[in-house]
Structure formats: structure tokens, C-alpha cells
Protein backbone atom coordinates (compact mmCIF):
# COMPACT_ATOMS: atom_id res chain seq x y z
CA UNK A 1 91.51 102.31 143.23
CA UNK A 2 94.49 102.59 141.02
CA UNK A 3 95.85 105.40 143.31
CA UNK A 4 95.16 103.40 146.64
CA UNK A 5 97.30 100.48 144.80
CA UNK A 6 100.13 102.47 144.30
CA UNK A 7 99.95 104.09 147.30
CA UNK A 8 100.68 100.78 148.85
CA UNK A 9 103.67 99.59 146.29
CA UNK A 10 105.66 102.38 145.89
CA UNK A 11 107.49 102.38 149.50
CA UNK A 12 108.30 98.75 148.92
CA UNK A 13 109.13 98.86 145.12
CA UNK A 14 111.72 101.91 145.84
CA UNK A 15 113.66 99.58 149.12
CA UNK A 16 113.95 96.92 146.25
CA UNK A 17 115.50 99.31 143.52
CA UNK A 18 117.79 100.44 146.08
CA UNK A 19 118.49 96.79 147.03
CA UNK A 20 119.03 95.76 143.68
CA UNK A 21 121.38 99.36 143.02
CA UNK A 22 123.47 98.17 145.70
CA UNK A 23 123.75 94.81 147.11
CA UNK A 24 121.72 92.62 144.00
CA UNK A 25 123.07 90.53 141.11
CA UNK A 26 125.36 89.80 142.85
CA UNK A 27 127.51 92.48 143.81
CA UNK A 28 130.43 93.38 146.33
CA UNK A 29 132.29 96.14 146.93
CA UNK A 30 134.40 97.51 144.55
CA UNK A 31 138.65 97.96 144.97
CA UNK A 32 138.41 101.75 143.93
CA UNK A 33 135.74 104.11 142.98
CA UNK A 34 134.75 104.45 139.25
CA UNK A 35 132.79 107.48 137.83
CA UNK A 36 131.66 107.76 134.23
CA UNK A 37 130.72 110.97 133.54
CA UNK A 38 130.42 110.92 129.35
CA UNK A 39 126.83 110.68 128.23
CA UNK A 40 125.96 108.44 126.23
CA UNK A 41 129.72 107.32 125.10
CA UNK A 42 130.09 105.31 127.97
CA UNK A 43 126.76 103.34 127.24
CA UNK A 44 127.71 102.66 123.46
CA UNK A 45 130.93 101.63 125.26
CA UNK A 46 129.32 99.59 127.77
CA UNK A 47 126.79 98.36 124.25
CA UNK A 48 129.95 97.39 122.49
CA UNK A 49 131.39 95.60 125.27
CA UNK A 50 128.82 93.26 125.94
CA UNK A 51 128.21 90.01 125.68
CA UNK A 52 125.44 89.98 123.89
CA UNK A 53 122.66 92.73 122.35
CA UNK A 54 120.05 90.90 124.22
CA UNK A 55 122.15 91.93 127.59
CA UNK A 56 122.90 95.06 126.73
CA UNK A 57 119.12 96.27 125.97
CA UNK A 58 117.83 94.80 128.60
CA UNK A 59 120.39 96.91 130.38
CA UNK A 60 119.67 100.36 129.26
CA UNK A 61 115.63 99.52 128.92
CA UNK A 62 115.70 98.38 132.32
CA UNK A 63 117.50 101.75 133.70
CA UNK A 64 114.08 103.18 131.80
CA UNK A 65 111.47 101.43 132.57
CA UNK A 66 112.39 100.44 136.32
CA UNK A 67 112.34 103.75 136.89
CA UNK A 68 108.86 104.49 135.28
CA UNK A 69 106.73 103.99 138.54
CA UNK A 70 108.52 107.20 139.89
CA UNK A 71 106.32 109.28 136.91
CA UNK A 72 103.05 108.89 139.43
CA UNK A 73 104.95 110.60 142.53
CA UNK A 74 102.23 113.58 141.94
CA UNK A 75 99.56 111.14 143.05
CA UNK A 76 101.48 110.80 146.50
CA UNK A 77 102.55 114.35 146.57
CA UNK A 78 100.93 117.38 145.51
CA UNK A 79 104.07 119.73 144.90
CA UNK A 80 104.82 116.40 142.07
CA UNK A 81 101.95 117.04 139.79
CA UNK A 82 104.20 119.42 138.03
CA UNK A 83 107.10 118.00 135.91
CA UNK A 84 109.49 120.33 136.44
CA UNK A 85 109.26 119.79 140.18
CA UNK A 86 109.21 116.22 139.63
CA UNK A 87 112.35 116.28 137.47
CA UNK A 88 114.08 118.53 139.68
CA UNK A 89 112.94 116.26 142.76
CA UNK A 90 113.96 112.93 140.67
CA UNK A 91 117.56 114.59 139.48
CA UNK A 92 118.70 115.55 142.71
CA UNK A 93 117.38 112.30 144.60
CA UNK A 94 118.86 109.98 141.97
CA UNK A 95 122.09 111.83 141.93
CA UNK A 96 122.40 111.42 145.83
CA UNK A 97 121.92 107.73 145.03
CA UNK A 98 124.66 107.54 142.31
CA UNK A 99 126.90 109.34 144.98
CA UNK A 100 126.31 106.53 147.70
CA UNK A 101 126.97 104.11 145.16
CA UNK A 102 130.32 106.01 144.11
CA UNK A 103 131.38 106.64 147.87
CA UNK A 104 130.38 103.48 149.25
CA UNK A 105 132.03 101.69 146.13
CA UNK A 106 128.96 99.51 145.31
CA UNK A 107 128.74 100.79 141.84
CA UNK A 108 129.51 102.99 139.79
CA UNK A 109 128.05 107.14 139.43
CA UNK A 110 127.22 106.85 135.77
CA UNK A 111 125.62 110.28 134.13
CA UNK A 112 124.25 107.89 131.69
CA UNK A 113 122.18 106.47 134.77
CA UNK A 114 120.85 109.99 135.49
CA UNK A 115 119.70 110.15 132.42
CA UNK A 116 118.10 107.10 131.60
CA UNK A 117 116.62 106.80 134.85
CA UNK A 118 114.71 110.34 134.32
CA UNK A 119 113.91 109.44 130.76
CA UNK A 120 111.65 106.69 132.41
CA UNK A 121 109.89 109.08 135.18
CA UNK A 122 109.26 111.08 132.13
CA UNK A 123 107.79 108.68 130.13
CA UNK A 124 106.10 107.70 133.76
CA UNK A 125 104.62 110.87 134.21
CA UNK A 126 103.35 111.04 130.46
CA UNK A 127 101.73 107.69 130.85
CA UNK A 128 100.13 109.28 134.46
CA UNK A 129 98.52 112.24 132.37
CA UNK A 130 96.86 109.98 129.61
CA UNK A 131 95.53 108.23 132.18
CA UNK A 132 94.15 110.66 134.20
CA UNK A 133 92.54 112.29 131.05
CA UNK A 134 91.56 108.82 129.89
CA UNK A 135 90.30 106.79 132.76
CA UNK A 136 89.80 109.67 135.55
CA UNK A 137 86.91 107.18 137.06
CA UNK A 138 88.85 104.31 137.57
CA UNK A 139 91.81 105.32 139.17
CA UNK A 140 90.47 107.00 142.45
């Protein structure tokens, strides 16, 4: 059931990340292209600069757990059942995204990104396996 259910909301779910990556909250094109390629400095930059904690960790737990849904890919595709294929999949696909946002100046290609966004198909996937070992029954 569980399975069927995200079968259904993934497709949609992904066209509103990308919406939101690109044209939501409000933003337009950028005057030049900006790439941050220090991990982690730039996000206790970014922390520091804030306006407020509250902001800034909903920030950097939202680049985790919006990308958490990605963790059940295996239950769409086969080859995905394996993390390393699923990171490898994830990395490349979320670095092509980073790119468009970079080339098409409607953000900015932050490493940090990267890695917070396959920090949450990680702790995705992890959730998937417990579970499938858990509740195997229920989520045909």
C-alpha cells in the first residue's frame, strides 16, 4: 500500500522541489553566477549571516529532510535498492541540478547543497530499510 502511495507522489513531489529550486520564494534571476564550493564554511557563513537561528535551521534541515523521500527510489527502481547506486545516482542527478541553477543564474551551485541534500536520501534510505525489516506486510 505504502509502495503504491509513493509510487503516485514521487513524480509530483520531485516537479515541486525543482519548482521551489528555481522559480519559488520568490526568486528571479540572478546579475552574475555565484558558486560556493567550501563545505561546510560557506553554511556556518550563511548560519552567521542570518537573520535569525530559527531561519537558518530551518534552512539547512530543510536541504535534509526535503530531500529524504529520494531514500525509497529502490522501491521504484530495482538497480536503487543498493546505496551505493543510489548515492552515485542521487550525486550526479543533484549536481546536474546545481549546474542548471548556476548556468541559468536561478541560484546558486552550493557543494554544501550536495551534501546536505544526500545526507537526507541517506537518512531516507535508512528509514526505507527499518521499514522494510519492520513492517514488510504493510507496505506492499
Amino acid at each position: 500500500m505504502l509502495k503504491k502511495f509513493y509510487k503516485i507522489i514521487i513524480f509530483p513531489y520531485t516537479l515541486l522541489l525543482l519548482y521551489l529550486m528555481f522559480f519559488g520564494m520568490g526568486r528571479k534571476q540572478m546579475d552574475e553566477n555565484l558558486l560556493t564550493v567550501q563545505p561546510i564554511i560557506s553554511t556556518i557563513n550563511f548560519i552567521k549571516g542570518c537573520i535569525s537561528w530559527k531561519d537558518a535551521f530551518m534552512i539547512v534541515v530543510g536541504n535534509i529532510v526535503m530531500f529524504m523521500p529520494f531514500g525509497f527510489l529502490g522501491w521504484l527502481f530495482p538497480s536503487l535498492k543498493q546505496l551505493k547506486n543510489l548515492l552515485f545516482t542521487f550525486v550526479s542527478a543533484i549536481t546536474i541540478v546545481e549546474a542548471l541553477q548556476y548556468f541559468s543564474r536561478m541560484g546558486i551551485f552550493e557543494v554544501d547543497d550536495i551534501i546536505l541534500n544526500t545526507f537526507g536520501v541517506f537518512l531516507g534510505f535508512l528509514i526505507k530499510k527499518n521499514m522494510e525489516k519492520k513492517f514488510d506486510r504493510f507496505i506492499l
